[in-house]
PDB file of N, CA and C in Angstrom:
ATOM      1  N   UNK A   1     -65.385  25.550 -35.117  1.00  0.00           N
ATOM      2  CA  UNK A   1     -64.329  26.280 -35.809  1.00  0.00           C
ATOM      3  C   UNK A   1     -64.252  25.790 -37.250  1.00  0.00           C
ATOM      4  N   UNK A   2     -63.801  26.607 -38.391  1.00  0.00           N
ATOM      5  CA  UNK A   2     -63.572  26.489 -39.773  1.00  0.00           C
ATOM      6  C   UNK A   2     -62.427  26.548 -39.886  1.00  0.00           C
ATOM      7  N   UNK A   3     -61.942  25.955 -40.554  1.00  0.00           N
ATOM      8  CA  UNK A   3     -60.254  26.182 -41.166  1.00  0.00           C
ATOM      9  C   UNK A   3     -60.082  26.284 -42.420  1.00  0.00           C
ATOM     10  N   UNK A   4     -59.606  26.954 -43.218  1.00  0.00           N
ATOM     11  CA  UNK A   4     -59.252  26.698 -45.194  1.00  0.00           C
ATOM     12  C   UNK A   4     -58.049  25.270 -44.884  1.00  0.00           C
ATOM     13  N   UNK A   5     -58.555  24.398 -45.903  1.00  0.00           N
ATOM     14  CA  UNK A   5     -58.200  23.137 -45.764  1.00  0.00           C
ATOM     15  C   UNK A   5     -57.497  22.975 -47.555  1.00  0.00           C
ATOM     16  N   UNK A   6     -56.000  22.950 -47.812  1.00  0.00           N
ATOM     17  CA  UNK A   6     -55.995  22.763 -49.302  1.00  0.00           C
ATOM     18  C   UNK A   6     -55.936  21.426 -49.334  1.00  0.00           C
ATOM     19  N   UNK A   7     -56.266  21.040 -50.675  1.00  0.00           N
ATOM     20  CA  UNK A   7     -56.248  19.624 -51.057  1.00  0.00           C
ATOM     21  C   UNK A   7     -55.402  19.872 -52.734  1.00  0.00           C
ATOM     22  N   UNK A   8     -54.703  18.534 -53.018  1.00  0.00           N
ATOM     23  CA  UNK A   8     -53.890  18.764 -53.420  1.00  0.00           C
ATOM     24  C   UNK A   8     -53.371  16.734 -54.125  1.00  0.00           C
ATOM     25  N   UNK A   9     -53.801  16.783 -55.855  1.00  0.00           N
ATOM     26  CA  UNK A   9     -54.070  15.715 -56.275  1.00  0.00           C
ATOM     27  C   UNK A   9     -52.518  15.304 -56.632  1.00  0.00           C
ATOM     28  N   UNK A  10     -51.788  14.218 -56.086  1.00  0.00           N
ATOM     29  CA  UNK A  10     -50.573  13.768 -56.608  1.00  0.00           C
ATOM     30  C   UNK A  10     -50.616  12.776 -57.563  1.00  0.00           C
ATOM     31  N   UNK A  11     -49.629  12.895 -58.757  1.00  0.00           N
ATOM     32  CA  UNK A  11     -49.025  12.718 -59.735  1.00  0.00           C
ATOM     33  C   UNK A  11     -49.512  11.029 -59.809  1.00  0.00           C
ATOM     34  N   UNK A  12     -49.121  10.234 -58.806  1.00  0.00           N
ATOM     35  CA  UNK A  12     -49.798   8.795 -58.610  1.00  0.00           C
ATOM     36  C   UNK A  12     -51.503   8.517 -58.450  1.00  0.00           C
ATOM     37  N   UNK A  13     -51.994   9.617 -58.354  1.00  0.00           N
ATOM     38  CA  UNK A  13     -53.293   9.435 -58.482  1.00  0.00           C
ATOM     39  C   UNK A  13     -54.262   9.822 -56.853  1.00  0.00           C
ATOM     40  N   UNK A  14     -53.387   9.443 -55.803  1.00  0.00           N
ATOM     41  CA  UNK A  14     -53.307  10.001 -54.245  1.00  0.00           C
ATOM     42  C   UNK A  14     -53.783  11.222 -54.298  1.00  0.00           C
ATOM     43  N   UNK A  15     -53.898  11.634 -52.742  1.00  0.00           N
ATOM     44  CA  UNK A  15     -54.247  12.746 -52.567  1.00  0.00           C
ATOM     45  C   UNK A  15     -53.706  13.446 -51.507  1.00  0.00           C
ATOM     46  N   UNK A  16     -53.136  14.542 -51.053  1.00  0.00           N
ATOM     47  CA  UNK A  16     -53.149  15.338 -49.588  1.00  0.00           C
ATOM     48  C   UNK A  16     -53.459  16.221 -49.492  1.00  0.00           C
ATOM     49  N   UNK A  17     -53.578  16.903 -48.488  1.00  0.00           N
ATOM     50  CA  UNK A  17     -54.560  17.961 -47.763  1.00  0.00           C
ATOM     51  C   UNK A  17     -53.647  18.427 -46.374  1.00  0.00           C
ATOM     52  N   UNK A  18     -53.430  19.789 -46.454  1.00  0.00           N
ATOM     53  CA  UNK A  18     -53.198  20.583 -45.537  1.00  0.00           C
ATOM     54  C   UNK A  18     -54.185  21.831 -44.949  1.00  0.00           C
ATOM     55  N   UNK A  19     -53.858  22.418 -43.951  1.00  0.00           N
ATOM     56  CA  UNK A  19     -54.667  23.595 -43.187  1.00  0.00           C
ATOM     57  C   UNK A  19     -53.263  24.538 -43.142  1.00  0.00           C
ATOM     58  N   UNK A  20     -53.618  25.686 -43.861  1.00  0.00           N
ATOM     59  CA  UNK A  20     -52.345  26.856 -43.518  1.00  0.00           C
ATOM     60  C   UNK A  20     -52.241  27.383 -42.864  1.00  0.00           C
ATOM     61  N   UNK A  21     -53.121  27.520 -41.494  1.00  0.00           N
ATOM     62  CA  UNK A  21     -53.212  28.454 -40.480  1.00  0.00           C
ATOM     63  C   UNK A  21     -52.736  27.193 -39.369  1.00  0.00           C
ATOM     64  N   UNK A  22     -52.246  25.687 -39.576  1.00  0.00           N
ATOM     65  CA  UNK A  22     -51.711  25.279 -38.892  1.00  0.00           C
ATOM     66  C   UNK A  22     -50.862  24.317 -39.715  1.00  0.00           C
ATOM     67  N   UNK A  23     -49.358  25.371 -39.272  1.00  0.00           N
ATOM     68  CA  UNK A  23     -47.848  24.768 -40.036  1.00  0.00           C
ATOM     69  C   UNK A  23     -47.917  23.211 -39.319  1.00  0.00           C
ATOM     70  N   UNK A  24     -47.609  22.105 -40.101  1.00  0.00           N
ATOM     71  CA  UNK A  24     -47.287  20.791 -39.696  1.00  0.00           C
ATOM     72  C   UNK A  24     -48.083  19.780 -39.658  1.00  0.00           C
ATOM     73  N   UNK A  25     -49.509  20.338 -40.402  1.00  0.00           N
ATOM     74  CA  UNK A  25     -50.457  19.040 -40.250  1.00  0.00           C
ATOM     75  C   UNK A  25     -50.922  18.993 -41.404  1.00  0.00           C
ATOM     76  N   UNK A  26     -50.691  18.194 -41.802  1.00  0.00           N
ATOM     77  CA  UNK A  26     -51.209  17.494 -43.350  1.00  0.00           C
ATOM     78  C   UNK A  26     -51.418  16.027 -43.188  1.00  0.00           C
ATOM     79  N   UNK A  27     -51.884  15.370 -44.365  1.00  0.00           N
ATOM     80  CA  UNK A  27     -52.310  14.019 -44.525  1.00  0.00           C
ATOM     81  C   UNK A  27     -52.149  13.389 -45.889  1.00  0.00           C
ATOM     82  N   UNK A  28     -51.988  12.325 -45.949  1.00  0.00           N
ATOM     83  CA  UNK A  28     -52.210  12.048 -47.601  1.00  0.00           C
ATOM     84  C   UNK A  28     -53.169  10.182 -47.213  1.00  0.00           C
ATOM     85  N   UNK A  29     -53.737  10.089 -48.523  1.00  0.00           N
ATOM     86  CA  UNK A  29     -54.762   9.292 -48.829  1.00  0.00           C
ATOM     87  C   UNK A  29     -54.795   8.934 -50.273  1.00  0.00           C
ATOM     88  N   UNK A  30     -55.451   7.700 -50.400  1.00  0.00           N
ATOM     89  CA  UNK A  30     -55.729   6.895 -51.862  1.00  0.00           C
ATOM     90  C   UNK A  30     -56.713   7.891 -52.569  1.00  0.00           C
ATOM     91  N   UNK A  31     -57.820   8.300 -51.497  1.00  0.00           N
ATOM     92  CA  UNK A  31     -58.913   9.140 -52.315  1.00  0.00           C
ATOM     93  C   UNK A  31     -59.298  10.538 -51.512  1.00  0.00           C
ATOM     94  N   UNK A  32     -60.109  11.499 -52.047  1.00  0.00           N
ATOM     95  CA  UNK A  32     -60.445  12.484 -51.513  1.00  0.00           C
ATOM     96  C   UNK A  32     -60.846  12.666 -50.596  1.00  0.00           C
ATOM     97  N   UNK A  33     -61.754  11.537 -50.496  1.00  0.00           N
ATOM     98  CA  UNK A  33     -63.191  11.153 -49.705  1.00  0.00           C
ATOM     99  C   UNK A  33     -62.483  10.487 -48.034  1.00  0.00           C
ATOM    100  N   UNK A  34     -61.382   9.689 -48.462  1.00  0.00           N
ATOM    101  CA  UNK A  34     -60.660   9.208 -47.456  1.00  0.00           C
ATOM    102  C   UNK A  34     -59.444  10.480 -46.424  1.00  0.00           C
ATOM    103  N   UNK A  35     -58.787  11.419 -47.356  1.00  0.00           N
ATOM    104  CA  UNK A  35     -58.114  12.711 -46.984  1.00  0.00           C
ATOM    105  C   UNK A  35     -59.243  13.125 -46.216  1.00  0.00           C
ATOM    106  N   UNK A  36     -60.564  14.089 -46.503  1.00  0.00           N
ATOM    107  CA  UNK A  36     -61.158  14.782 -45.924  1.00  0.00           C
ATOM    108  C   UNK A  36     -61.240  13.946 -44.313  1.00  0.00           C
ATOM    109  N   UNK A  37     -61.976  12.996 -44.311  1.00  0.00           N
ATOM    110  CA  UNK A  37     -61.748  12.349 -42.744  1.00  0.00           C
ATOM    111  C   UNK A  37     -60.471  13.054 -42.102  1.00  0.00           C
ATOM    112  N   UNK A  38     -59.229  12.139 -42.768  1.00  0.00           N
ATOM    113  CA  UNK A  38     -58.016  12.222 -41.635  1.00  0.00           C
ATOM    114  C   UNK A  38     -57.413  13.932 -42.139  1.00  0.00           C
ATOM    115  N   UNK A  39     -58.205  14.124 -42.989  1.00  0.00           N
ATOM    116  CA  UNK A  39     -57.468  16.226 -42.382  1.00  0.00           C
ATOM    117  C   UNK A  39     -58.883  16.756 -41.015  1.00  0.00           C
ATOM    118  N   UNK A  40     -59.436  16.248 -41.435  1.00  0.00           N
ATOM    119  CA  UNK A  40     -60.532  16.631 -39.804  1.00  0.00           C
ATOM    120  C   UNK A  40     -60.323  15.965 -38.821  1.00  0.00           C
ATOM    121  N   UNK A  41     -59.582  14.631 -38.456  1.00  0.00           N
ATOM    122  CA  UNK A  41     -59.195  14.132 -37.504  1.00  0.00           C
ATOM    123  C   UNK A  41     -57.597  14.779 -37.029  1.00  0.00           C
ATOM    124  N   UNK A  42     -56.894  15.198 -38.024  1.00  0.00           N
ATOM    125  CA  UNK A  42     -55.521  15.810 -38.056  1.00  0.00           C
ATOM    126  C   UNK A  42     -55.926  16.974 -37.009  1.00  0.00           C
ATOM    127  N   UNK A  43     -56.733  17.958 -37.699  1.00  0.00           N
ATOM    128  CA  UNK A  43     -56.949  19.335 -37.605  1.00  0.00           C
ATOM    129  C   UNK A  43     -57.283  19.092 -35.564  1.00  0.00           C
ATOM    130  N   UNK A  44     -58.526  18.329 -35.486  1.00  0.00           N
ATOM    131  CA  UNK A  44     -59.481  18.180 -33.964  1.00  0.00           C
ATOM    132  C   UNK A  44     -57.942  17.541 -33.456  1.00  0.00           C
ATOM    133  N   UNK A  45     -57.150  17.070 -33.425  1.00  0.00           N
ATOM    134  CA  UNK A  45     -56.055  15.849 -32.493  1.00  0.00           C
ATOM    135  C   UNK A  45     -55.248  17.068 -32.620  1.00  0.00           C
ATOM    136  N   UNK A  46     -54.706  18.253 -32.932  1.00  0.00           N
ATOM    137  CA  UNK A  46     -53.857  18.888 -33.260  1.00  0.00           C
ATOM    138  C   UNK A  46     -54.854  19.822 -32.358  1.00  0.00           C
ATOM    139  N   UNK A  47     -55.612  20.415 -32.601  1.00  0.00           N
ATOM    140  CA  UNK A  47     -56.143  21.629 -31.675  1.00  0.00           C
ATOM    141  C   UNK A  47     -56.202  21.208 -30.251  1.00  0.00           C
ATOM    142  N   UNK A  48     -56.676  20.011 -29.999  1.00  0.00           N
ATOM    143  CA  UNK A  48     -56.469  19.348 -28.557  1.00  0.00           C
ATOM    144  C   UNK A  48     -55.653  19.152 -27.838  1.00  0.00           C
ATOM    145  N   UNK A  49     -54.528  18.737 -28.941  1.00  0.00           N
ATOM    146  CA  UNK A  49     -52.755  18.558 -27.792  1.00  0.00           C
ATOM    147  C   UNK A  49     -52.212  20.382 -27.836  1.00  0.00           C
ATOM    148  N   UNK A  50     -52.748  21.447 -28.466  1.00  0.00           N
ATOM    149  CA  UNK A  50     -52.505  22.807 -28.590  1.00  0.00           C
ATOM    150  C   UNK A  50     -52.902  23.383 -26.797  1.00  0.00           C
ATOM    151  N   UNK A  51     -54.359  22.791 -26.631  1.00  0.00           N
ATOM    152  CA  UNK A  51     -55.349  23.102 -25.906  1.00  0.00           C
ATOM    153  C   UNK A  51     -54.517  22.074 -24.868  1.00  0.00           C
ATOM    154  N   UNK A  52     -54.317  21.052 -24.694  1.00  0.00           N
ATOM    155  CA  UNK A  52     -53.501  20.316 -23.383  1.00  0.00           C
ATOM    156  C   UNK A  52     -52.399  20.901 -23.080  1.00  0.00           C
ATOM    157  N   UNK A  53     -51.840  21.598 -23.879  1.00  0.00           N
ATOM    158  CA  UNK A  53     -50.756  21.786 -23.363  1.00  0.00           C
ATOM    159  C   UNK A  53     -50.561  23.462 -22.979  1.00  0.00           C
ATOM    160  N   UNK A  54     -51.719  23.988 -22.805  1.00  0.00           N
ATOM    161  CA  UNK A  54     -51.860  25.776 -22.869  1.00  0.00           C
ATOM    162  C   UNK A  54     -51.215  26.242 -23.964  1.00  0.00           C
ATOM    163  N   UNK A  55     -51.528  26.178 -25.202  1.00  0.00           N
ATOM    164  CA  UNK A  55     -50.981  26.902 -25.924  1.00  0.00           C
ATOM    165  C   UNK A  55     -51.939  27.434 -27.037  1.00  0.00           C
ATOM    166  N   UNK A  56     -52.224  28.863 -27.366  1.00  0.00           N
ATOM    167  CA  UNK A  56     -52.764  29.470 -27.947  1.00  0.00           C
ATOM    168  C   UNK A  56     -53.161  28.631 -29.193  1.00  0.00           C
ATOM    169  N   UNK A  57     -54.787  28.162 -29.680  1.00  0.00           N
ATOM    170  CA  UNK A  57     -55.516  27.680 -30.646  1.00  0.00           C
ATOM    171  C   UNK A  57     -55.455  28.992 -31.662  1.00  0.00           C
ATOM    172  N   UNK A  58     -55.229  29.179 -32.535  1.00  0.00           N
ATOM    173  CA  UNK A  58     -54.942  29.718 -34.016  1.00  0.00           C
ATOM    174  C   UNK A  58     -56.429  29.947 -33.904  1.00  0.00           C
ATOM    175  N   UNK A  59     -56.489  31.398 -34.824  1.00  0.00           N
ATOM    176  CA  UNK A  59     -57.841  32.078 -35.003  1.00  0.00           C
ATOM    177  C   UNK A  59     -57.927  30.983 -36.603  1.00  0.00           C
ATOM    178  N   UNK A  60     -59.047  30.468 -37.148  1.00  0.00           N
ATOM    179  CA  UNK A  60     -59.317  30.125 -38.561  1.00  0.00           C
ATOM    180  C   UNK A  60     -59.120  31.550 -39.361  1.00  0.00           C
ATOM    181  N   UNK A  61     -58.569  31.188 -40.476  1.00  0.00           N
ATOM    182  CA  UNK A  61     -58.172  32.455 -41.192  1.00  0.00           C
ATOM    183  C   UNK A  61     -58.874  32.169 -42.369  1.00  0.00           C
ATOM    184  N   UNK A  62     -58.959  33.556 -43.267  1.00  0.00           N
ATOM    185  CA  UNK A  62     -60.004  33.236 -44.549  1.00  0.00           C
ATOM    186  C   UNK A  62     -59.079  33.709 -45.671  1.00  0.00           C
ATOM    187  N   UNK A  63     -59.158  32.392 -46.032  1.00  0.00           N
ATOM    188  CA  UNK A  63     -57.865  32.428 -47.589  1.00  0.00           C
ATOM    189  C   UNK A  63     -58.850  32.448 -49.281  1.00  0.00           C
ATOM    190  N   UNK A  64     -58.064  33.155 -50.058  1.00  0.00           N
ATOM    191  CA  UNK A  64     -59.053  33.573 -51.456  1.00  0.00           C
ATOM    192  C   UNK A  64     -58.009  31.978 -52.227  1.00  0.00           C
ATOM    193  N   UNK A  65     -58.760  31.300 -52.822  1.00  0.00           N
ATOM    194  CA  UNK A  65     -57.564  30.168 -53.461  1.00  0.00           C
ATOM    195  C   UNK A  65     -58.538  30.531 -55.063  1.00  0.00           C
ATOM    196  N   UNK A  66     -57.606  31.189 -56.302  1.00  0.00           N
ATOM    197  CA  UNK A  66     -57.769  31.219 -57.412  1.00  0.00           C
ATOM    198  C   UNK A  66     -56.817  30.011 -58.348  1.00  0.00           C
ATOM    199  N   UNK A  67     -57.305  29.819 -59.260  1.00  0.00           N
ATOM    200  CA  UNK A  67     -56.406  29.150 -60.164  1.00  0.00           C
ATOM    201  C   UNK A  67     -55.980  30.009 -61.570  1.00  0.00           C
ATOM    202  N   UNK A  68     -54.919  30.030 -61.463  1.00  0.00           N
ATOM    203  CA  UNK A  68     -54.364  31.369 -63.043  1.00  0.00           C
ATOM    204  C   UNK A  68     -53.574  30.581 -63.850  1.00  0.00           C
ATOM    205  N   UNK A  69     -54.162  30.648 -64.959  1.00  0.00           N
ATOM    206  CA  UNK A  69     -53.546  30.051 -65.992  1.00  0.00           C
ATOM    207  C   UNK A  69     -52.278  30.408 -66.613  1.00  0.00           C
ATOM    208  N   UNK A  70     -51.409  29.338 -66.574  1.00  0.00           N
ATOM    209  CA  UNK A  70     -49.725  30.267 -67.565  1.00  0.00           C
ATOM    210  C   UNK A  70     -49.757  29.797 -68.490  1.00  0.00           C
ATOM    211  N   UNK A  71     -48.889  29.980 -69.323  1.00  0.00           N
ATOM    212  CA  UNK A  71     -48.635  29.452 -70.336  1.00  0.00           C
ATOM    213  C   UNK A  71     -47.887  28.167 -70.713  1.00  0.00           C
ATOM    214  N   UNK A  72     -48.194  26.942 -71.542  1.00  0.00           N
ATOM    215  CA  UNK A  72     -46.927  25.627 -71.373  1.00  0.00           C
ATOM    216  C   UNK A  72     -45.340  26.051 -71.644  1.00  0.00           C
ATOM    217  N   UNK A  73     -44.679  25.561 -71.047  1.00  0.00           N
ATOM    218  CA  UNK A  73     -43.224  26.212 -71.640  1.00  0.00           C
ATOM    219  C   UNK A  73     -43.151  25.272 -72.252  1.00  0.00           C
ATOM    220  N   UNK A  74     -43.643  23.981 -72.809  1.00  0.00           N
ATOM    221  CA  UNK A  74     -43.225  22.895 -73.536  1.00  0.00           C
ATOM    222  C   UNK A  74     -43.861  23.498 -74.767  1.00  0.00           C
ATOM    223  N   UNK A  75     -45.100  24.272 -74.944  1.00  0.00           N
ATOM    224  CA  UNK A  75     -45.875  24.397 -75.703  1.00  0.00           C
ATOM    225  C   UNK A  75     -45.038  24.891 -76.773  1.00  0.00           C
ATOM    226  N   UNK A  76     -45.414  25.075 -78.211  1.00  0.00           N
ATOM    227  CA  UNK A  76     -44.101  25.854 -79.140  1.00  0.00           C
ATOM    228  C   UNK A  76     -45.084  27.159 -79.967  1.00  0.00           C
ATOM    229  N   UNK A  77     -46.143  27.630 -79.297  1.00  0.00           N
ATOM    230  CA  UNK A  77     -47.135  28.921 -78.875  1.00  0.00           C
ATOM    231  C   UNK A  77     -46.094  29.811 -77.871  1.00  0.00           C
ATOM    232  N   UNK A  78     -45.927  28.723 -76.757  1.00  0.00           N
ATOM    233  CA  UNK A  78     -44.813  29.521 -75.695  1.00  0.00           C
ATOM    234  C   UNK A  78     -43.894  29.879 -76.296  1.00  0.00           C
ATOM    235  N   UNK A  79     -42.814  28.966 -76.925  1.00  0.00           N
ATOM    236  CA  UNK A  79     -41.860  29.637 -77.170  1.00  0.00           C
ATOM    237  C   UNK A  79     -41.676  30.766 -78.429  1.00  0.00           C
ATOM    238  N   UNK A  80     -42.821  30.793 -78.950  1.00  0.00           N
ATOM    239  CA  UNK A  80     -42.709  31.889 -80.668  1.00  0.00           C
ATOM    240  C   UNK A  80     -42.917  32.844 -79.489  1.00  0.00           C
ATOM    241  N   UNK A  81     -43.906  33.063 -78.558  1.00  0.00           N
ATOM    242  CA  UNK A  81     -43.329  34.214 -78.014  1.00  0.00           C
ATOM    243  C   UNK A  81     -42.402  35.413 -77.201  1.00  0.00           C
ATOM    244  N   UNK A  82     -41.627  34.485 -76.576  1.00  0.00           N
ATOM    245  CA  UNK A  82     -40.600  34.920 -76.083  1.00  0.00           C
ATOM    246  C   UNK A  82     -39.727  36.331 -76.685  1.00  0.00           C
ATOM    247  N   UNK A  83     -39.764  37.394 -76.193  1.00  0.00           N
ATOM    248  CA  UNK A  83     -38.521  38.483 -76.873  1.00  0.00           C
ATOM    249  C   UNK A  83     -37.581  38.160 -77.402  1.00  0.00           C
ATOM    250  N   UNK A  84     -36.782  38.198 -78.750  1.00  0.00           N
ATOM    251  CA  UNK A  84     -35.625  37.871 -79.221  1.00  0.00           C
ATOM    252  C   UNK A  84     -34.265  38.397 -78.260  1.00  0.00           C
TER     253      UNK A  84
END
């Protein structure tokens, strides 16, 4: 099975990682390299107690993840444009 897995760099330098097609399992870690493990150990320990306990395993779903640029609101580009 595949899952879309986000990862997601915090402010301290850390890292976490969730799966959206399963609400409640995330992880966080010092490095990327260390997240990816425990979101694949999250994901397999989470489909298993799903599967022990009869309860319907989630189809993997296929998510588009873009990044769109806004504008800074600190920027003072941002603010000359604003409508009067």
């Amino acid at each position: 099975m595949k899952f879309c897995v986000l990862y997601e760099r915090s402010e301290s330098g850390g890292w976490g990682a969730f799966p959206p097609a399963l609400p409640g399992v995330g992880v966080v870690g010092k490095t990327l390299e260390e997240v990816r493990d425990l979101i694949k150990t999250a994901i397999e320990m989470h489909l298993e107690g799903m599967s022990m306990d009869e309860l319907d395993v989630p189809e993997a779903t296929a998510v588009a993840v873009e990044l769109i640029e806004v504008d800074d609101p600190h920027s003072t580009s941002s603010r000359l444009k604003r409508p009067a």
